[in-house]
C-alpha atoms as a PDB file:
ATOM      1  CA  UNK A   1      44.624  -4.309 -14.052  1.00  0.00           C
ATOM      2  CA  UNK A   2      46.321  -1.385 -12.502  1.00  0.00           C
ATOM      3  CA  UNK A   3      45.231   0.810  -8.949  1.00  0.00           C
ATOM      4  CA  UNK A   4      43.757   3.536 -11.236  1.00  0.00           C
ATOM      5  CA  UNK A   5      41.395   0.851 -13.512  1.00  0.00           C
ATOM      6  CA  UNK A   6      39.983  -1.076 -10.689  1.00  0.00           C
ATOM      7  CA  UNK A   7      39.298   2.442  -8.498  1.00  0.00           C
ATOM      8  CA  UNK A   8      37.145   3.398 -11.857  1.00  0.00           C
ATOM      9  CA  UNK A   9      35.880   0.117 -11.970  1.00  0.00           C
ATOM     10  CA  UNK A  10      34.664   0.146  -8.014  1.00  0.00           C
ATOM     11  CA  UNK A  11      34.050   3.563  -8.069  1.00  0.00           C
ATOM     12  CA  UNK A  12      31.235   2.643 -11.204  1.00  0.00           C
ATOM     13  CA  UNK A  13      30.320  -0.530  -9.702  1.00  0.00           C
ATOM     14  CA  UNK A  14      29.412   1.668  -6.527  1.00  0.00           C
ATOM     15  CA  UNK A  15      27.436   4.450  -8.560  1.00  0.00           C
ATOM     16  CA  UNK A  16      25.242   1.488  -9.728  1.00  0.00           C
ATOM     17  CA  UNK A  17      24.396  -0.198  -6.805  1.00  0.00           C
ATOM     18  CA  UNK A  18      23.428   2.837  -5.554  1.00  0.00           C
ATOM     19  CA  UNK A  19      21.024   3.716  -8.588  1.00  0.00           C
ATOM     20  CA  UNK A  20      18.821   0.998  -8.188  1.00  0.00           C
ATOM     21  CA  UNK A  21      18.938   0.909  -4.073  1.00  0.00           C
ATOM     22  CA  UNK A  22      17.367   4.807  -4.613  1.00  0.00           C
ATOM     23  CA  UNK A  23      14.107   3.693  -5.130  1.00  0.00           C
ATOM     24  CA  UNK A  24      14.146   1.091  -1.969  1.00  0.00           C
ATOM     25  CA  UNK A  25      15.759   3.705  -0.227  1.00  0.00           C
ATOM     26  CA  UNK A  26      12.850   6.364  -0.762  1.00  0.00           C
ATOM     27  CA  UNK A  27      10.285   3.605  -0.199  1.00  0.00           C
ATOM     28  CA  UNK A  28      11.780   3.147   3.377  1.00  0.00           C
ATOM     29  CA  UNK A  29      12.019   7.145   4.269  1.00  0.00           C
ATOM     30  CA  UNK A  30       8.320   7.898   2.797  1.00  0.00           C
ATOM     31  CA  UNK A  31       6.140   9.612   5.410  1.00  0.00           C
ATOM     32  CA  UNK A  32       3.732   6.958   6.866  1.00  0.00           C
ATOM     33  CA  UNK A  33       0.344   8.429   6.671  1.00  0.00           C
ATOM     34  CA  UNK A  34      -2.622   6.363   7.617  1.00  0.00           C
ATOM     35  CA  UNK A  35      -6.174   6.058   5.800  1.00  0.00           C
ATOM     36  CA  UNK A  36      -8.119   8.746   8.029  1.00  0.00           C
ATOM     37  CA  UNK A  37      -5.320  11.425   6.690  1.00  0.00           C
ATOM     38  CA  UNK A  38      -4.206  10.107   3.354  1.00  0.00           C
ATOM     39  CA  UNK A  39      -6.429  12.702   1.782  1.00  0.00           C
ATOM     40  CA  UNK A  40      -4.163  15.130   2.552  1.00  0.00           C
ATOM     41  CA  UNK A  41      -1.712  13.848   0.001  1.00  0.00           C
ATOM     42  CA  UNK A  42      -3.108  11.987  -2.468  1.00  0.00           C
ATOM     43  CA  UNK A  43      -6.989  11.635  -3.430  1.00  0.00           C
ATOM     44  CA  UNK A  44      -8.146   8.511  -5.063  1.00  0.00           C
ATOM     45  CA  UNK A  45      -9.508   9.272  -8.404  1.00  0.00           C
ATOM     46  CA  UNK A  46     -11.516   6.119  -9.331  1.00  0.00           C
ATOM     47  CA  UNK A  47     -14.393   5.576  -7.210  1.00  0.00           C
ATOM     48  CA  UNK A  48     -14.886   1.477  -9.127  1.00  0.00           C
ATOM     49  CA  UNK A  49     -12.474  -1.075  -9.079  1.00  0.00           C
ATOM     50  CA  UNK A  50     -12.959  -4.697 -10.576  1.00  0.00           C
ATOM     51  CA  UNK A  51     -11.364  -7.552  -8.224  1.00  0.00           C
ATOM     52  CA  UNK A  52     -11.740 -11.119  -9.667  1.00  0.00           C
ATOM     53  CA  UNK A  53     -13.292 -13.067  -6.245  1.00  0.00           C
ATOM     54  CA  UNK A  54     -13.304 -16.670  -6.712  1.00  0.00           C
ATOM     55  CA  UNK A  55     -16.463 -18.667  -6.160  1.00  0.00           C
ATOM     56  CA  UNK A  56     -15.425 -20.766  -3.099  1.00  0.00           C
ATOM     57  CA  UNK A  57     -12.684 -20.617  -0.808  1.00  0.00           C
ATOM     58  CA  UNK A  58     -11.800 -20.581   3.388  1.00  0.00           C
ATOM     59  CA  UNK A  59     -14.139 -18.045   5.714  1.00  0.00           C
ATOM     60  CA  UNK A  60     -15.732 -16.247   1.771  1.00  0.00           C
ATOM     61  CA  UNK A  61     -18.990 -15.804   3.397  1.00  0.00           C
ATOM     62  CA  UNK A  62     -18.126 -14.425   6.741  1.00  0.00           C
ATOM     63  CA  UNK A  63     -17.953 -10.619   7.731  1.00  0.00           C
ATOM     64  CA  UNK A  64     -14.140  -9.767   7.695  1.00  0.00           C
ATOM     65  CA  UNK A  65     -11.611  -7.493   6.385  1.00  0.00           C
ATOM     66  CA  UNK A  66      -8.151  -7.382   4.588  1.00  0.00           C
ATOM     67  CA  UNK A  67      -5.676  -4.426   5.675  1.00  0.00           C
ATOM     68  CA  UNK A  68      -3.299  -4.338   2.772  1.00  0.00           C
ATOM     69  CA  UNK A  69      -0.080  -1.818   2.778  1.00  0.00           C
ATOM     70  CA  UNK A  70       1.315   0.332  -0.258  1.00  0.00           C
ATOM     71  CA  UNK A  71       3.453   3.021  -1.471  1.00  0.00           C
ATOM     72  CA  UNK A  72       1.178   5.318  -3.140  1.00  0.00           C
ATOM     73  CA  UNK A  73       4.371   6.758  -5.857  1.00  0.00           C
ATOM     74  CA  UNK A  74       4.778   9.661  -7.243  1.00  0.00           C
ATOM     75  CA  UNK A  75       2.921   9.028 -10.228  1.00  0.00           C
ATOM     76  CA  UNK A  76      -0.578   8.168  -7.928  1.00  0.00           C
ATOM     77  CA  UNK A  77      -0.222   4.436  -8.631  1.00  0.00           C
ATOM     78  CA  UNK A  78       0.752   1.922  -5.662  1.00  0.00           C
ATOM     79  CA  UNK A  79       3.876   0.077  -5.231  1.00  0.00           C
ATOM     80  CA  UNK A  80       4.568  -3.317  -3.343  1.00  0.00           C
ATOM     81  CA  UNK A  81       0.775  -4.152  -2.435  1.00  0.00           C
ATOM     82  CA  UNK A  82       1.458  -6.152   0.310  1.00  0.00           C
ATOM     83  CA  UNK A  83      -0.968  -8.403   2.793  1.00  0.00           C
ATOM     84  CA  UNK A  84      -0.758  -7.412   6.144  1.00  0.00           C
ATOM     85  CA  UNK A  85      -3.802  -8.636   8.107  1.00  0.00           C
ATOM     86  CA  UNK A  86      -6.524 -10.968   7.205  1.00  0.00           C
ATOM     87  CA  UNK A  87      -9.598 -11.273   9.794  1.00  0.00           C
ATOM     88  CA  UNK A  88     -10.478 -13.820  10.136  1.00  0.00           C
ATOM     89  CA  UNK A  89      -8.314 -15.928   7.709  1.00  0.00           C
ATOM     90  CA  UNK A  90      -9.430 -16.170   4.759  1.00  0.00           C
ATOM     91  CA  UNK A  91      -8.849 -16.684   1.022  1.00  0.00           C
ATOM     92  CA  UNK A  92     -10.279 -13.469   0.383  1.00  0.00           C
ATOM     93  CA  UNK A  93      -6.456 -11.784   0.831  1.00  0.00           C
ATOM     94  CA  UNK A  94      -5.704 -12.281  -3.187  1.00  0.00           C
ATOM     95  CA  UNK A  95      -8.953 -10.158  -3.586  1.00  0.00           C
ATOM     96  CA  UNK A  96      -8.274  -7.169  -1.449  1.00  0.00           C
ATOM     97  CA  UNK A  97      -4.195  -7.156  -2.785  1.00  0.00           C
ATOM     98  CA  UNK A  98      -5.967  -7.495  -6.227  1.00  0.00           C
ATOM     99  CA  UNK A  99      -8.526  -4.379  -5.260  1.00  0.00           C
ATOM    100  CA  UNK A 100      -5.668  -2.030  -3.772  1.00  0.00           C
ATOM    101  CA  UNK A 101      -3.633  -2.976  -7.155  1.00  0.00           C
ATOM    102  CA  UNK A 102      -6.248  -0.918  -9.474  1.00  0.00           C
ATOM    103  CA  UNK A 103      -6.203   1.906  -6.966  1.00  0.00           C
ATOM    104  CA  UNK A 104      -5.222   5.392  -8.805  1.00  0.00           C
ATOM    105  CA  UNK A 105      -4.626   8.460  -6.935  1.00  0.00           C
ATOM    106  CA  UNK A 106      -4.378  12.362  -8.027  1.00  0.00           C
ATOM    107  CA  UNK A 107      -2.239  14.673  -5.757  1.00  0.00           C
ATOM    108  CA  UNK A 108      -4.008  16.749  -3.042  1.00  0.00           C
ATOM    109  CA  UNK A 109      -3.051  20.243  -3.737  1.00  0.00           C
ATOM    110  CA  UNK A 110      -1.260  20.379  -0.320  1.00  0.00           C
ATOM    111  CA  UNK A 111       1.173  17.805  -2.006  1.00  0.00           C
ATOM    112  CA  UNK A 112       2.456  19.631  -4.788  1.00  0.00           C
ATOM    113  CA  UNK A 113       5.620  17.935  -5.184  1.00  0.00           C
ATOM    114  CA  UNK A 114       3.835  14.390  -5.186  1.00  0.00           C
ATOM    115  CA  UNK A 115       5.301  12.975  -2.142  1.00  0.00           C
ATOM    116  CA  UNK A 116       5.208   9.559  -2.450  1.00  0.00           C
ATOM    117  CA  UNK A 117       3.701   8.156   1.062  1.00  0.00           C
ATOM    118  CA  UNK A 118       3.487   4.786   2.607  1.00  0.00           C
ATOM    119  CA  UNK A 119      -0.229   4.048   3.395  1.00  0.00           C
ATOM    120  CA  UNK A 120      -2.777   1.119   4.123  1.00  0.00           C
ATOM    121  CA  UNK A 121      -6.468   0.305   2.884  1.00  0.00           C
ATOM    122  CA  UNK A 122      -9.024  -1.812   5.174  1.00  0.00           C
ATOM    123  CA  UNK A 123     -11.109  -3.879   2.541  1.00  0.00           C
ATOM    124  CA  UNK A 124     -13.851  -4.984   4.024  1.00  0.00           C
ATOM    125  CA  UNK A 125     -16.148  -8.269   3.249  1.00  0.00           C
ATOM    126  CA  UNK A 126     -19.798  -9.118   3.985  1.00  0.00           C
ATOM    127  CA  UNK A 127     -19.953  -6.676   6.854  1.00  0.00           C
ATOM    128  CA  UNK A 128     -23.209  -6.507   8.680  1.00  0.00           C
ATOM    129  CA  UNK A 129     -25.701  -3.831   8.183  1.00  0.00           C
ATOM    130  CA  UNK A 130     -24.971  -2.547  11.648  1.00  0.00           C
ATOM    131  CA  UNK A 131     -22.925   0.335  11.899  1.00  0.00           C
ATOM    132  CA  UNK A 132     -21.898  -0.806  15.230  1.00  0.00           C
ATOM    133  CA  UNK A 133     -20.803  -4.009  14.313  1.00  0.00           C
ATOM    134  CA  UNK A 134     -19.227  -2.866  11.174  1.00  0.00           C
ATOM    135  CA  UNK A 135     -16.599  -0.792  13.085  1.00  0.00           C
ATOM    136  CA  UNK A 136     -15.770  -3.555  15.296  1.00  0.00           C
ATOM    137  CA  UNK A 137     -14.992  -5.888  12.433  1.00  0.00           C
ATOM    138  CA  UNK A 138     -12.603  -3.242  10.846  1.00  0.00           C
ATOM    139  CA  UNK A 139     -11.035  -1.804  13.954  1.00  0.00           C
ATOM    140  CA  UNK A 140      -9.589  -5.610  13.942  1.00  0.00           C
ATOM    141  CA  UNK A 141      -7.751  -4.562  10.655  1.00  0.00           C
ATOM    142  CA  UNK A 142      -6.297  -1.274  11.887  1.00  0.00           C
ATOM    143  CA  UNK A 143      -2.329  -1.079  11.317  1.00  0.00           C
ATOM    144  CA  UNK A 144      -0.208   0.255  13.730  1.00  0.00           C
ATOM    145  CA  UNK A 145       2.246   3.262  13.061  1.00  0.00           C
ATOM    146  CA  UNK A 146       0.678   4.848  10.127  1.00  0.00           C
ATOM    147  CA  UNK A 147       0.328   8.095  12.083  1.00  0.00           C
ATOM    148  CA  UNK A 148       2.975  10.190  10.981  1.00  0.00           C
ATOM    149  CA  UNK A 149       0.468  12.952   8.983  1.00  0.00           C
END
């Protein structure tokens, strides 16, 4: 193979390494925008989501929540639903991932461009009627560094 083949070849071989490290790239430069703000940029547009919650399992019946982290994309629809806090443990973490799945989102009209953000969702679990109470069970969940609105 001579210098100016294997240049083209490196020089492609670059081009498309690059293409598909855009997307991960983006992911880790989207603004971080926690829950009390994300209405800013993107609105949630169904107001009922199904979640399949098994019938038995560690902690079901006690008042907890499950933070759970996403890229909302540009098209309104999150991205790499991840588990980030579960309190207290629980097997109810496949059943908020599976909840913040089926989110959909709309753009806010400040966010004309669709800016894809990086955002998290408290879902919360048996919580007690008081209001009181409630808070201090999902304070627990709160995720640091989503503040960047």
């Amino acid at each position: 193979m001579n210098t100016t083949s294997r240049r083209t070849t490196q020089a492609l071989m670059l081009a498309l390494a690059l293409t598909g490290a855009a997307p991960l790239l983006a992911q880790a430069q989207a603004r971080m925008v926690g829950p009390e703000q994300i209405q800013s940029y993107w609105i949630m547009l169904n107001t009922k989501v199904d979640a399949d919650v098994p019938n038995s399992g560690r902690n079901m019946d006690k008042p907890g929540c499950v933070a759970v982290s996403y890229l909302i994309g540009s098209d309104g629809v999150p991205q790499n639903v991840t588990v980030r806090k579960v309190v207290p443990q629980s097997d109810l973490d496949a059943v908020a991932k599976s909840v913040a799945s089926n989110f959909r989102y709309g753009p806010a009209l400040k966010n004309s461009t669709h800016e894809p953000v990086n955002t998290y969702f408290i879902v919360p679990f048996n919580l007690p009627a008081d209001p009181a109470q409630r808070q201090s069970i999902t304070n627990a969940c709160k995720l640091p560094g989503y503040d960047q609105a």
